[in-house]
PDB file of N, CA and C in Angstrom:
ATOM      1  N   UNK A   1     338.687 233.796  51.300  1.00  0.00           N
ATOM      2  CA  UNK A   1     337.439 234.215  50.724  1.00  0.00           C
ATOM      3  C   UNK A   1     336.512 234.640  51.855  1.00  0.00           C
ATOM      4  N   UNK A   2     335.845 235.695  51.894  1.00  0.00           N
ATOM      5  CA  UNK A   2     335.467 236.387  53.509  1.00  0.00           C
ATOM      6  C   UNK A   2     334.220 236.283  52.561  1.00  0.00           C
ATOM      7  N   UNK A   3     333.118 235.663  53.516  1.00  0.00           N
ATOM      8  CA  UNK A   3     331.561 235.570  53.142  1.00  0.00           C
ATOM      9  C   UNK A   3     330.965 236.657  53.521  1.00  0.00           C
ATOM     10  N   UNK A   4     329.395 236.416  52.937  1.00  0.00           N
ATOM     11  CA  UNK A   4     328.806 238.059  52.942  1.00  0.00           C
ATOM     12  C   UNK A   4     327.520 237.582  53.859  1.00  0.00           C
ATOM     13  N   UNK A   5     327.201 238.336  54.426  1.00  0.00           N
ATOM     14  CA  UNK A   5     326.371 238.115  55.506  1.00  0.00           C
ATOM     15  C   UNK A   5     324.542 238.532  54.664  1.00  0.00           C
ATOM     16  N   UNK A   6     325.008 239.307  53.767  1.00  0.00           N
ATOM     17  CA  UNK A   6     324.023 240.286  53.225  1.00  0.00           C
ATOM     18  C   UNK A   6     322.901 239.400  52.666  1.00  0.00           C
ATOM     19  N   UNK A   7     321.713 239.141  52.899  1.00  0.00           N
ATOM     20  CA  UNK A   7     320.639 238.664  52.078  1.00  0.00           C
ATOM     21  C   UNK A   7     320.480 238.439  50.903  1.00  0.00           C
ATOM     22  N   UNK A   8     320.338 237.460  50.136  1.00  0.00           N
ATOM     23  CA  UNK A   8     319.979 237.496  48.439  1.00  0.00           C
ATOM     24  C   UNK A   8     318.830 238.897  48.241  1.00  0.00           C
ATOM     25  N   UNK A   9     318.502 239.161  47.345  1.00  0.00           N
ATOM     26  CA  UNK A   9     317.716 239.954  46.826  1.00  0.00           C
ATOM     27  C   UNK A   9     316.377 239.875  46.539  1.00  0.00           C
ATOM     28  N   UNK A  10     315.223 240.505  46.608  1.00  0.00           N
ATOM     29  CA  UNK A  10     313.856 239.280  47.252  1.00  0.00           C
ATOM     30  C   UNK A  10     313.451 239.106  45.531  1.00  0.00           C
ATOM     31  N   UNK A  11     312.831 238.349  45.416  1.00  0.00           N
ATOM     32  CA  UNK A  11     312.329 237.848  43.776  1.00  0.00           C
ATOM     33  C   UNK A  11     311.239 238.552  43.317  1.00  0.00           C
ATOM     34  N   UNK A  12     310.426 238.781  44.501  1.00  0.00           N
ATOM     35  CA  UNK A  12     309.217 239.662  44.572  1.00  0.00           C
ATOM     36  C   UNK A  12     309.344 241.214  44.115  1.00  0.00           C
ATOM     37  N   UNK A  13     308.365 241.164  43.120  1.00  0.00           N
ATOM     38  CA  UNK A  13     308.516 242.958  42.968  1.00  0.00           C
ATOM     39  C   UNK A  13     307.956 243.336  43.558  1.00  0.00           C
ATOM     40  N   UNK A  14     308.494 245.001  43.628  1.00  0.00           N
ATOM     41  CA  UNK A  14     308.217 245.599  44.763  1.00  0.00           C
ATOM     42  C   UNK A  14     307.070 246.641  43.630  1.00  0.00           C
ATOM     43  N   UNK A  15     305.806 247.091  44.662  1.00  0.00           N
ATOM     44  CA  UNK A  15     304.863 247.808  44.053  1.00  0.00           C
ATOM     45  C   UNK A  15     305.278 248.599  43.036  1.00  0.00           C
ATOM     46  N   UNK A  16     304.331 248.852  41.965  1.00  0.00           N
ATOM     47  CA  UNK A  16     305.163 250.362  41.280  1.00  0.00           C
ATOM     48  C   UNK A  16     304.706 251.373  42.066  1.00  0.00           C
ATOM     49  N   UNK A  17     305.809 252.469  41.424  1.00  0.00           N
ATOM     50  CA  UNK A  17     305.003 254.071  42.706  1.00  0.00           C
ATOM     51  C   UNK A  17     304.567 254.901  41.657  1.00  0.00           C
ATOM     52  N   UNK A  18     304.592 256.106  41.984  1.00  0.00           N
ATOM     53  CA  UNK A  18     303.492 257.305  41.082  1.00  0.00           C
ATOM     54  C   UNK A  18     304.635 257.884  39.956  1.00  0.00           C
ATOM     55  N   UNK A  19     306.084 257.644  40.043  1.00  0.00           N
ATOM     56  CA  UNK A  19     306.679 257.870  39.131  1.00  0.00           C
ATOM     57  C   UNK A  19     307.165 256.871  37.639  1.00  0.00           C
ATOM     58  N   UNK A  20     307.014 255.846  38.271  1.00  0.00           N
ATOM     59  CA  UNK A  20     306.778 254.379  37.363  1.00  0.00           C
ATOM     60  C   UNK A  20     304.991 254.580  36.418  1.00  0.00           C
ATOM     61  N   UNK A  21     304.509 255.062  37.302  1.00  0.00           N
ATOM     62  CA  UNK A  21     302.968 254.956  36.542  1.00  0.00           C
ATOM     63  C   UNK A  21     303.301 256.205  35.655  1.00  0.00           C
ATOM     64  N   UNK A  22     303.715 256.932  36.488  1.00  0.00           N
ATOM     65  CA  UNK A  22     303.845 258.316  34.997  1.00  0.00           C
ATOM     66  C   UNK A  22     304.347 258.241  33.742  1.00  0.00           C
ATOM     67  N   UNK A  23     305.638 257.351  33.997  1.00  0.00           N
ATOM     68  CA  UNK A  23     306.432 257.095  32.851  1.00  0.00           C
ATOM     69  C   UNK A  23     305.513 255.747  32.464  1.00  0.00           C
ATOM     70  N   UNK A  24     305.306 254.652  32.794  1.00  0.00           N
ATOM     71  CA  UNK A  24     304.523 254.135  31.980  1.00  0.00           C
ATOM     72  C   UNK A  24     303.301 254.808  31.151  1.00  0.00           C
ATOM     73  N   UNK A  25     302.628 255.882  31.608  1.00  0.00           N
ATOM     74  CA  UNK A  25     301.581 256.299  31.468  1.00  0.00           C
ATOM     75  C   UNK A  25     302.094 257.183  30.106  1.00  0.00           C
ATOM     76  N   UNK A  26     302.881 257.605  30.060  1.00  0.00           N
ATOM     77  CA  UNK A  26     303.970 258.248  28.944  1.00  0.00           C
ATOM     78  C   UNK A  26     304.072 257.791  27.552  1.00  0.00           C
ATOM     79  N   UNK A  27     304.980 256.389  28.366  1.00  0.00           N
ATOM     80  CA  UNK A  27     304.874 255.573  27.278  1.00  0.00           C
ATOM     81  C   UNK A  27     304.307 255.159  26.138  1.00  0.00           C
ATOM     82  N   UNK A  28     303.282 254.421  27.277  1.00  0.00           N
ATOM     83  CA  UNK A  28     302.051 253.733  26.387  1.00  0.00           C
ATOM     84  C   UNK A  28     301.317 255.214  25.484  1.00  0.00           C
ATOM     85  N   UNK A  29     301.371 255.985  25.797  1.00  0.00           N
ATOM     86  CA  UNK A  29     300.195 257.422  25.173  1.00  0.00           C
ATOM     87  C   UNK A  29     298.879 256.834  25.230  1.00  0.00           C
ATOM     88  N   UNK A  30     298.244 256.976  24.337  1.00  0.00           N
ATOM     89  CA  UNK A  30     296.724 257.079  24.632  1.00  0.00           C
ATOM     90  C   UNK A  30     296.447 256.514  23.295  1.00  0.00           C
ATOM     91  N   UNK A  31     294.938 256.018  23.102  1.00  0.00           N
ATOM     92  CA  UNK A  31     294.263 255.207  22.052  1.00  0.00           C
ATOM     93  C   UNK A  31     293.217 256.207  21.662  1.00  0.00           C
ATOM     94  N   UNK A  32     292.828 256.668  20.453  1.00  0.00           N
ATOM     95  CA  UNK A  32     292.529 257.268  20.012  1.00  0.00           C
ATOM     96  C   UNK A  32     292.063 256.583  18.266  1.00  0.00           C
ATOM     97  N   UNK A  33     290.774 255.903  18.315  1.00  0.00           N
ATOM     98  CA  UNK A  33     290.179 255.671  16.961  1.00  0.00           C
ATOM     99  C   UNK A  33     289.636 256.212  16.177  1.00  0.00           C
ATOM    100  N   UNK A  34     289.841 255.796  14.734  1.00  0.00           N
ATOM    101  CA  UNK A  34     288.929 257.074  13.877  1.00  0.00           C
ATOM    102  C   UNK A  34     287.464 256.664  14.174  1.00  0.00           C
ATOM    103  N   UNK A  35     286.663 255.965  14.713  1.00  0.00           N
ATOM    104  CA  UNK A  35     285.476 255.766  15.113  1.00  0.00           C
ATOM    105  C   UNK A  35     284.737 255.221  16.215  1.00  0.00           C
ATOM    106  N   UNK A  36     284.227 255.646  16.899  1.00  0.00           N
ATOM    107  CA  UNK A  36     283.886 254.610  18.024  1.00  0.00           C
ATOM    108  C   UNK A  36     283.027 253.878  17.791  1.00  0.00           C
ATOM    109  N   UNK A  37     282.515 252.801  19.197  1.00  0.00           N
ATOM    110  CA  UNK A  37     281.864 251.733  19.107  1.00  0.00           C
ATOM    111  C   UNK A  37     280.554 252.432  18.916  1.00  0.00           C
ATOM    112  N   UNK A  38     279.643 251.647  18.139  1.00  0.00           N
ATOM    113  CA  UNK A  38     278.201 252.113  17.900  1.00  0.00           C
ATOM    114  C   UNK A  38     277.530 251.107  18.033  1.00  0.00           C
ATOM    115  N   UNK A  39     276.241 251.089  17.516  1.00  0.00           N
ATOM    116  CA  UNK A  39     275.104 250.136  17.182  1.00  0.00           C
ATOM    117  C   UNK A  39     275.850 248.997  16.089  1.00  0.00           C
ATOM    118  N   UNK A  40     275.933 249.247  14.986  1.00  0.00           N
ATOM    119  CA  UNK A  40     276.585 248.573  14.012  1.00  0.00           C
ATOM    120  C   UNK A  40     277.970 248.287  13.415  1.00  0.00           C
ATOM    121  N   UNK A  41     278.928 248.654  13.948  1.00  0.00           N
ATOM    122  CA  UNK A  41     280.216 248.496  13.756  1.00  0.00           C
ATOM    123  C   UNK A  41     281.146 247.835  15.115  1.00  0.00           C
ATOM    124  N   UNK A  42     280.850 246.703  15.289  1.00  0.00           N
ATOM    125  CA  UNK A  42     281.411 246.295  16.607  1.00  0.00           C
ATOM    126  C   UNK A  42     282.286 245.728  15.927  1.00  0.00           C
ATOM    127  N   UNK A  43     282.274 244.982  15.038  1.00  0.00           N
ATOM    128  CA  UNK A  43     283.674 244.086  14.746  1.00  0.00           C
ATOM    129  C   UNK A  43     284.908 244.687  14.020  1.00  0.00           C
ATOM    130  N   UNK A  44     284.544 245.343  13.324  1.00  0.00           N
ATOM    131  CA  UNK A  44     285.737 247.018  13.460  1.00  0.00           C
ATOM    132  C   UNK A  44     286.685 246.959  14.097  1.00  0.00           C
ATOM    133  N   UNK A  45     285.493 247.721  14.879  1.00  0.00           N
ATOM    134  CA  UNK A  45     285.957 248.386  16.310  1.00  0.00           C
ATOM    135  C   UNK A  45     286.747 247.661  16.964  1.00  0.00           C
ATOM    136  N   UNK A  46     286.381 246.358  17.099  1.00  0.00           N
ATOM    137  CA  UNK A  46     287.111 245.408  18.002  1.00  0.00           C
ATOM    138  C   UNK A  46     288.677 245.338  17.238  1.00  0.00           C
ATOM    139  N   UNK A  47     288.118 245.151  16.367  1.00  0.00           N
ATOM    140  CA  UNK A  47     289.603 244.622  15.035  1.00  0.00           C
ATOM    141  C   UNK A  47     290.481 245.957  15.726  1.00  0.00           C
ATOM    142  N   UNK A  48     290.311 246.567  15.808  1.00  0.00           N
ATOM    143  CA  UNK A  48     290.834 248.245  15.576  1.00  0.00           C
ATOM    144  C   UNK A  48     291.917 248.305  16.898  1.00  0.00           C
ATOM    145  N   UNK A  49     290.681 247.855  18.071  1.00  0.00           N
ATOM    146  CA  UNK A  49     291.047 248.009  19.709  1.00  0.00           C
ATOM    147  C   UNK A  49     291.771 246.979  19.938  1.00  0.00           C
ATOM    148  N   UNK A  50     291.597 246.253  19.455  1.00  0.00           N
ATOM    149  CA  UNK A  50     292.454 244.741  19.517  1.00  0.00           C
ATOM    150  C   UNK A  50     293.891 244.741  19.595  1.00  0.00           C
ATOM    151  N   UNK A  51     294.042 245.256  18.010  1.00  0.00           N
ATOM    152  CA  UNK A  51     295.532 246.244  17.852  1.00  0.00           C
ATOM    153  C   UNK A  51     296.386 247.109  18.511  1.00  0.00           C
ATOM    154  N   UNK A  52     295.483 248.232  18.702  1.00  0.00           N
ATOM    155  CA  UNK A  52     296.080 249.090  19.172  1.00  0.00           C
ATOM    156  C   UNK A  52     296.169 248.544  20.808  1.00  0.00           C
ATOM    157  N   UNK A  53     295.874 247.491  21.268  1.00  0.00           N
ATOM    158  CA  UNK A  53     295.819 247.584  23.221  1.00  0.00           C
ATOM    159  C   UNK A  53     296.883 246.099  22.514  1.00  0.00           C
ATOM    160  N   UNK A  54     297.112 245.207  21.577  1.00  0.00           N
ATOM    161  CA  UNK A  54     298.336 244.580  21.245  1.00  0.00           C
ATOM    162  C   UNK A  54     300.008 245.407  21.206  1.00  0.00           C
ATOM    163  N   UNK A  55     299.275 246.708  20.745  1.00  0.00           N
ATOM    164  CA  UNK A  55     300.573 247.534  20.437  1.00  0.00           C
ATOM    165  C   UNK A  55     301.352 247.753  21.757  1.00  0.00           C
ATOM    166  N   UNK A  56     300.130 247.845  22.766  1.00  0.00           N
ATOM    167  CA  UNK A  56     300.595 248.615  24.028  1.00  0.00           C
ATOM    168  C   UNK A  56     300.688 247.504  24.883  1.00  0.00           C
ATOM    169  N   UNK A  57     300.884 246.208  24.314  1.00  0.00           N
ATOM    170  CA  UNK A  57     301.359 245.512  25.412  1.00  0.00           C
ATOM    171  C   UNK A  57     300.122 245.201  26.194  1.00  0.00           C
ATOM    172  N   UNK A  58     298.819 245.731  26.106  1.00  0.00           N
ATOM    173  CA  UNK A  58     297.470 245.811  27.252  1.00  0.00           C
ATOM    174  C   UNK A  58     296.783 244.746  26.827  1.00  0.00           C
ATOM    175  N   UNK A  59     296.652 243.913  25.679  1.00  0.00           N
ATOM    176  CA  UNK A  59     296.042 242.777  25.824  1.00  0.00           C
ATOM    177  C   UNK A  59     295.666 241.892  26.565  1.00  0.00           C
ATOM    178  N   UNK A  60     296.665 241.277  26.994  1.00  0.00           N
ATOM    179  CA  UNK A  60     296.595 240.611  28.278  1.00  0.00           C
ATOM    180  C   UNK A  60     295.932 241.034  29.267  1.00  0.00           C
ATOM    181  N   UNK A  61     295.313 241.848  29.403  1.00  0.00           N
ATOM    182  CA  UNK A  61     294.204 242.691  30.389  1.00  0.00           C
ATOM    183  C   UNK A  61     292.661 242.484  29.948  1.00  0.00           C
ATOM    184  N   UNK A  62     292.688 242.386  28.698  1.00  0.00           N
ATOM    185  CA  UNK A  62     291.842 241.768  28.092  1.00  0.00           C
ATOM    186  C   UNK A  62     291.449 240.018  27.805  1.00  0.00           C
ATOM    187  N   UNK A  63     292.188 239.390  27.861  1.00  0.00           N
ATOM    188  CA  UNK A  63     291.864 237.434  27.795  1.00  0.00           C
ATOM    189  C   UNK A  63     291.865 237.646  28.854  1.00  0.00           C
ATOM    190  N   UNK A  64     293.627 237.941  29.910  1.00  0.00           N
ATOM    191  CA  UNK A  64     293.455 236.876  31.226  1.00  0.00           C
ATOM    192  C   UNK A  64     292.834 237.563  32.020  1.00  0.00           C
ATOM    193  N   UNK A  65     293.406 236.768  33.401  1.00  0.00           N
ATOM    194  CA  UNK A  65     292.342 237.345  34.719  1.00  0.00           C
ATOM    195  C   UNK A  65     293.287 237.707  35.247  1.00  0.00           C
ATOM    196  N   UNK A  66     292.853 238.261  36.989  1.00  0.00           N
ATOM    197  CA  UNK A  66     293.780 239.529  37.299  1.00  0.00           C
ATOM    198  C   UNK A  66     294.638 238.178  38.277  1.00  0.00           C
ATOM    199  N   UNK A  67     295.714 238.380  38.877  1.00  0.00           N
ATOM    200  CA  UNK A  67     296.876 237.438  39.257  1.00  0.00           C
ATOM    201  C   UNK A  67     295.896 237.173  40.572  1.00  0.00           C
ATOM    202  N   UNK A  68     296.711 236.275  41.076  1.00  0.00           N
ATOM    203  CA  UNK A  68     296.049 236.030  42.662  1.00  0.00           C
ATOM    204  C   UNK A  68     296.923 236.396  43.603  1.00  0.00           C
ATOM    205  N   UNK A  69     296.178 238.132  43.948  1.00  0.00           N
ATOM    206  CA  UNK A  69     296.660 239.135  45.202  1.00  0.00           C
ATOM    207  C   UNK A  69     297.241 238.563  46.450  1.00  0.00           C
ATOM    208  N   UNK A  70     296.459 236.997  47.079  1.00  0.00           N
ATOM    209  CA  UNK A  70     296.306 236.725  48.144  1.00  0.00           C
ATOM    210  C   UNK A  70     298.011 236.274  48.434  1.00  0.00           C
ATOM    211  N   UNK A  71     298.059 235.673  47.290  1.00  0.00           N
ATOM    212  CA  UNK A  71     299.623 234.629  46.828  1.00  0.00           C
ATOM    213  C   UNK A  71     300.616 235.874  46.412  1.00  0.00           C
ATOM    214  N   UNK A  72     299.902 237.066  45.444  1.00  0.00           N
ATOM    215  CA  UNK A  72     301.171 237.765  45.059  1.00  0.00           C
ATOM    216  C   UNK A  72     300.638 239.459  45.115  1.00  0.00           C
ATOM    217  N   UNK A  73     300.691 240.039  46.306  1.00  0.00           N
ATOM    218  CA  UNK A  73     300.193 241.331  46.766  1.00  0.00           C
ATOM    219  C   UNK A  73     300.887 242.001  45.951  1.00  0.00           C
ATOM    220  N   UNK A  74     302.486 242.228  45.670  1.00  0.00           N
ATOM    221  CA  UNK A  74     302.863 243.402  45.250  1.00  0.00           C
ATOM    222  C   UNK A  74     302.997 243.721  43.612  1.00  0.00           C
ATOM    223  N   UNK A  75     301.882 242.384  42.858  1.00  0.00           N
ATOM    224  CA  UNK A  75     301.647 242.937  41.287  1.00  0.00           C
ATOM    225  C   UNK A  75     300.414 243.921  41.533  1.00  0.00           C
ATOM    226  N   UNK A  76     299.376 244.362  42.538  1.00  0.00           N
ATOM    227  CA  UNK A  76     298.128 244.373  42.737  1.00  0.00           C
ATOM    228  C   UNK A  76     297.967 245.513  42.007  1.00  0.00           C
ATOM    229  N   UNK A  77     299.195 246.505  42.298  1.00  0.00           N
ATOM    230  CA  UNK A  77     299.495 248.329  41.712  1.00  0.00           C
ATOM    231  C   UNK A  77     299.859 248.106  40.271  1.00  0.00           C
ATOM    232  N   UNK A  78     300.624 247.496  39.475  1.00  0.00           N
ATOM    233  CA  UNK A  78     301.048 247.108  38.062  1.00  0.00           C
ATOM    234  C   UNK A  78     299.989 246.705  37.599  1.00  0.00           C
ATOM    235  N   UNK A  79     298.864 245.804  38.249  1.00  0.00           N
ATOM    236  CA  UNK A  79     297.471 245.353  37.034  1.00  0.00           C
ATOM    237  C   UNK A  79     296.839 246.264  37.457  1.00  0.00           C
ATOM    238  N   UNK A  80     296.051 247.042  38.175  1.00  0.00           N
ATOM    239  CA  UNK A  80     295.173 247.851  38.740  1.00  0.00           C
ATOM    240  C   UNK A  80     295.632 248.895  37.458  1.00  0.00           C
ATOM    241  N   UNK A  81     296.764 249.708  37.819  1.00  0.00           N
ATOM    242  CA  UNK A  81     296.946 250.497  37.043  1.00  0.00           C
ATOM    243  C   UNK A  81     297.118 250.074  35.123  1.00  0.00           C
ATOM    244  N   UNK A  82     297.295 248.931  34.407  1.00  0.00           N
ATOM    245  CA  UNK A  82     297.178 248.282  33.154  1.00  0.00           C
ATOM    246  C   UNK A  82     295.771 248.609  33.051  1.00  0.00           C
ATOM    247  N   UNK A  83     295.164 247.985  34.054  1.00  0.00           N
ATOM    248  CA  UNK A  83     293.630 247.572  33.909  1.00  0.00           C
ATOM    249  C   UNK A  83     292.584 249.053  33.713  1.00  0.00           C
ATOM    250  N   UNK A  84     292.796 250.029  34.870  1.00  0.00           N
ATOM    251  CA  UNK A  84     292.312 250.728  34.347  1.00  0.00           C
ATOM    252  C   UNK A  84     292.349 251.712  32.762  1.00  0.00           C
ATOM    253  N   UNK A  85     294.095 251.796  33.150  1.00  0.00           N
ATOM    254  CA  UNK A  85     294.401 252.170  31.364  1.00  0.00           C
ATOM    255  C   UNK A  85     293.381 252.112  30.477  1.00  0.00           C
ATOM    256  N   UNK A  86     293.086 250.327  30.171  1.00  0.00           N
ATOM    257  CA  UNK A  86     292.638 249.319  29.603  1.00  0.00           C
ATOM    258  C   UNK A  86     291.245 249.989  29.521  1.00  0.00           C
ATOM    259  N   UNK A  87     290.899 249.765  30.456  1.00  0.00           N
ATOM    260  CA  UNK A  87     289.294 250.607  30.871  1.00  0.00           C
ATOM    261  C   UNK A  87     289.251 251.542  30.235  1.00  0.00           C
ATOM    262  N   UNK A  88     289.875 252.660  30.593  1.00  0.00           N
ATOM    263  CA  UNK A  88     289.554 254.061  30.146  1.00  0.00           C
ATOM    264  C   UNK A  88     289.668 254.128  28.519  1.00  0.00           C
ATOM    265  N   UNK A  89     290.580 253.402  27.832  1.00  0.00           N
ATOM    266  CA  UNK A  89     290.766 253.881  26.339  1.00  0.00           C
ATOM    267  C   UNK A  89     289.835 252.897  26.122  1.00  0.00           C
ATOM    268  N   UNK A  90     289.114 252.148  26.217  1.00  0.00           N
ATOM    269  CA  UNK A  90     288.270 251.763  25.312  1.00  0.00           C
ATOM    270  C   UNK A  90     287.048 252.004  25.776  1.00  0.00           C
ATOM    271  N   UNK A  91     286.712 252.308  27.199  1.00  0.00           N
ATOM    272  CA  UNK A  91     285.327 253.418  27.313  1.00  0.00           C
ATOM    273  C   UNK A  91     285.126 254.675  26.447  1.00  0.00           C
ATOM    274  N   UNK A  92     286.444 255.587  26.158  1.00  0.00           N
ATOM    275  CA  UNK A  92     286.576 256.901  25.867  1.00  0.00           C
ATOM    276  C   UNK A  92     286.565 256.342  24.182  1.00  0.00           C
ATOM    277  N   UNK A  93     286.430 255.361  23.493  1.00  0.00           N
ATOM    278  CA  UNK A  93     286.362 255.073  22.374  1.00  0.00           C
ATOM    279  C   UNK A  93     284.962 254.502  21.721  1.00  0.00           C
ATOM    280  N   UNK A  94     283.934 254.625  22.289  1.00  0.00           N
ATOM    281  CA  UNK A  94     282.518 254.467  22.583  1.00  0.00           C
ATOM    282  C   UNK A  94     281.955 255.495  22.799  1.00  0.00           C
ATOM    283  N   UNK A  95     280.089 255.093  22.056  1.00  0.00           N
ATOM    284  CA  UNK A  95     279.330 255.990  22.260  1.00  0.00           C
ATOM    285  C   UNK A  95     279.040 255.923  23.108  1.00  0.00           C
ATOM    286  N   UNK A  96     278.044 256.467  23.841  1.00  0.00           N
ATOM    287  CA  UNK A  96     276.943 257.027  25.249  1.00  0.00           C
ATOM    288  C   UNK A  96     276.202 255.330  25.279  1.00  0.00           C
ATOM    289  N   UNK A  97     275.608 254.864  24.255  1.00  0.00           N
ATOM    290  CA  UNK A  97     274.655 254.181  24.582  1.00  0.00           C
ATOM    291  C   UNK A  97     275.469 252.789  25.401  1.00  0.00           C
ATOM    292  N   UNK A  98     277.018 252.506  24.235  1.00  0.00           N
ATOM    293  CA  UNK A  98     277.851 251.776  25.018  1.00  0.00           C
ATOM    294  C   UNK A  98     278.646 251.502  26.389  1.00  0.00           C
ATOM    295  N   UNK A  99     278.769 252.815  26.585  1.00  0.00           N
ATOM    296  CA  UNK A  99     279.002 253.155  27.759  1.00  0.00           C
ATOM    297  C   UNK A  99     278.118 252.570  28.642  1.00  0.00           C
ATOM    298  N   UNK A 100     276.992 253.012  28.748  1.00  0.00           N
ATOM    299  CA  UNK A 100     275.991 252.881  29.740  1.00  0.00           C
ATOM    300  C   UNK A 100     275.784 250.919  29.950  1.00  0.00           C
ATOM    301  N   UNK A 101     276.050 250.196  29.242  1.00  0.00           N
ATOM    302  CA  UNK A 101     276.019 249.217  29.567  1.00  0.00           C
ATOM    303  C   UNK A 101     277.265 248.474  30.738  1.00  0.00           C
ATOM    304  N   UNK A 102     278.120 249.429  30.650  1.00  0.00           N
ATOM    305  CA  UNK A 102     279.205 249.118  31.633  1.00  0.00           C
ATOM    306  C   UNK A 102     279.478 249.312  33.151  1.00  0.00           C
ATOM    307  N   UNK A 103     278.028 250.289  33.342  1.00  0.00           N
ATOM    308  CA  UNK A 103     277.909 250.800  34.720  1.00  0.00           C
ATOM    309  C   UNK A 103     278.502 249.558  36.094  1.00  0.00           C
ATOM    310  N   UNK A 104     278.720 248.256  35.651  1.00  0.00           N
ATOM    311  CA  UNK A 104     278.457 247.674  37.362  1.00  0.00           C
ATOM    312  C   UNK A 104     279.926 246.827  36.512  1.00  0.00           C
ATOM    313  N   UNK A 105     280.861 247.090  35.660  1.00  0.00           N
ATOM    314  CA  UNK A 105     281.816 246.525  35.221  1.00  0.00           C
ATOM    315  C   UNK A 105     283.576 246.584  35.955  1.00  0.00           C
ATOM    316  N   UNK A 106     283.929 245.612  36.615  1.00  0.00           N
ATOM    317  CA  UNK A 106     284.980 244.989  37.276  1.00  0.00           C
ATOM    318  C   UNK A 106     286.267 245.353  36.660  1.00  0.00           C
ATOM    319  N   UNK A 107     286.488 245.596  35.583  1.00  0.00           N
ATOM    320  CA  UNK A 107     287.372 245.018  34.712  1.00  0.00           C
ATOM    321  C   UNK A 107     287.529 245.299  33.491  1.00  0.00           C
ATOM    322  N   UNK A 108     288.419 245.208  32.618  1.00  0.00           N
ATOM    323  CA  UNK A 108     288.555 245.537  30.967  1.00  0.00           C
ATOM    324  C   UNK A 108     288.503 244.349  30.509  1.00  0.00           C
ATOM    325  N   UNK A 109     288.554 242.936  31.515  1.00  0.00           N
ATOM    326  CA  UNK A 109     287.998 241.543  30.668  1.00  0.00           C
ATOM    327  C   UNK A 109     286.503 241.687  30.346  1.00  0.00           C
ATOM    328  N   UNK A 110     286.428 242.098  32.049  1.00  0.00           N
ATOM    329  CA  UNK A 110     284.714 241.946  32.144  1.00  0.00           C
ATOM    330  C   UNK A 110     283.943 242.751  30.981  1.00  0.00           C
ATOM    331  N   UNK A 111     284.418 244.451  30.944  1.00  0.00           N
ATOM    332  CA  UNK A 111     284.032 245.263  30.000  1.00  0.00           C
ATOM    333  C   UNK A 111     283.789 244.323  28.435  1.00  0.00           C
ATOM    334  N   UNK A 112     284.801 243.930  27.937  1.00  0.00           N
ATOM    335  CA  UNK A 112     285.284 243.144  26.871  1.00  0.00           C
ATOM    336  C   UNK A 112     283.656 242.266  26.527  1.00  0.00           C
ATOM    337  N   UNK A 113     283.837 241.996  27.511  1.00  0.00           N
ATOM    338  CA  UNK A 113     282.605 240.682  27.921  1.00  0.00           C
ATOM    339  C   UNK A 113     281.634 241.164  27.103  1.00  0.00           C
ATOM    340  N   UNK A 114     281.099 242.248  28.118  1.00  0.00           N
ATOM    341  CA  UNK A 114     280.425 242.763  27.963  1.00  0.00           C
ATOM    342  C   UNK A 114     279.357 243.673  26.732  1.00  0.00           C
ATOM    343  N   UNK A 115     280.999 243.750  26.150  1.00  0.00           N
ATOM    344  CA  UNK A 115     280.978 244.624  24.390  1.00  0.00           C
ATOM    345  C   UNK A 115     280.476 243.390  23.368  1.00  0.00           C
ATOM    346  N   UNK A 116     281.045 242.533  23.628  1.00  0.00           N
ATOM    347  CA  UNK A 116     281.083 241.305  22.772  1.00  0.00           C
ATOM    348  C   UNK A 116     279.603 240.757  22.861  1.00  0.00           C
ATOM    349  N   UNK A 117     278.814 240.047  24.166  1.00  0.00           N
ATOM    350  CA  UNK A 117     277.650 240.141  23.743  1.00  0.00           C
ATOM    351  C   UNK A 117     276.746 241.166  23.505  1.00  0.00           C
ATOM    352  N   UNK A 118     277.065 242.644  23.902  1.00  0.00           N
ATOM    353  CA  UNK A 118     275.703 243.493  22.506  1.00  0.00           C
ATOM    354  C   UNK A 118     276.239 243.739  21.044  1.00  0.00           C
ATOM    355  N   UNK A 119     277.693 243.671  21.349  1.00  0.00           N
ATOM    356  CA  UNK A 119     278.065 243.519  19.590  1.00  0.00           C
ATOM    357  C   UNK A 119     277.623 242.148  18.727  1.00  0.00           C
ATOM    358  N   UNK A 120     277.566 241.190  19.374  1.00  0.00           N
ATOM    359  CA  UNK A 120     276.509 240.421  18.800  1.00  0.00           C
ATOM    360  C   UNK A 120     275.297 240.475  17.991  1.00  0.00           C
ATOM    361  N   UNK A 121     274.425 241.135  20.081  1.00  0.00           N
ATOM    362  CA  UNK A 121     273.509 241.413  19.297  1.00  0.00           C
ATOM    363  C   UNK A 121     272.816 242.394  18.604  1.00  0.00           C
ATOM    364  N   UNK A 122     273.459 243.029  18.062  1.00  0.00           N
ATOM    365  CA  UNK A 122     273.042 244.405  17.009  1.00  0.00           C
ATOM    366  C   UNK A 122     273.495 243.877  15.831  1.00  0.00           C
TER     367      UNK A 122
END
């Protein structure tokens, strides 16, 4: 039996690259509601976005928090890129006035956050 000198295989994933994001980006398609967020229809909306970012697997971008980079660098490209996704379809699913509350926003948790207390309070 002649042994192998060769390294196990590392456990760690390796970054995604620009052809992984494409085809994910493919994949998933795009979110597109019959209404956006307004003054008075936040819980809808939410019901609506909820779904459709369940469909796509993007939830989880929404409850949790982002991994810890320091401990695990090479998810940093796989959430970055979820996250903005995340970001963009549910900014682009909002009015102007909603929008504008998101200016200094981190995140599609944070965003989330964010929606949830003025959907409150309206």
């Amino acid at each position: 039996m002649a042994s192998s000198n060769a390294a196990a295989p590392s456990a760690e994933k390796n970054p995604i690259g620009p052809d992984e994001m494409y085809t994910r980006g493919i994949l998933k398609g795009s979110i597109k509601l019959d209404q956006k967020l307004e003054e008075d229809n936040y819980r809808i909306w939410s019901m609506a976005m909820k779904l459709n970012l369940e469909a796509k697997l993007l939830w989880p971008m929404i409850i949790g928090s982002a991994p810890d980079f320091k401990t695990r660098p090479n998810d940093y490209s796989a959430w970055k890129f979820d996250d903005v996704q995340t970001r963009m379809w549910t900014f682009n699913n909002c009015k102007i006035l909603q929008q504008s509350h998101l200016e200094d926003s981190e995140s599609a948790n944070e965003s989330w956050d964010i929606w949830g207390f003025y959907g409150r309070a309206f």
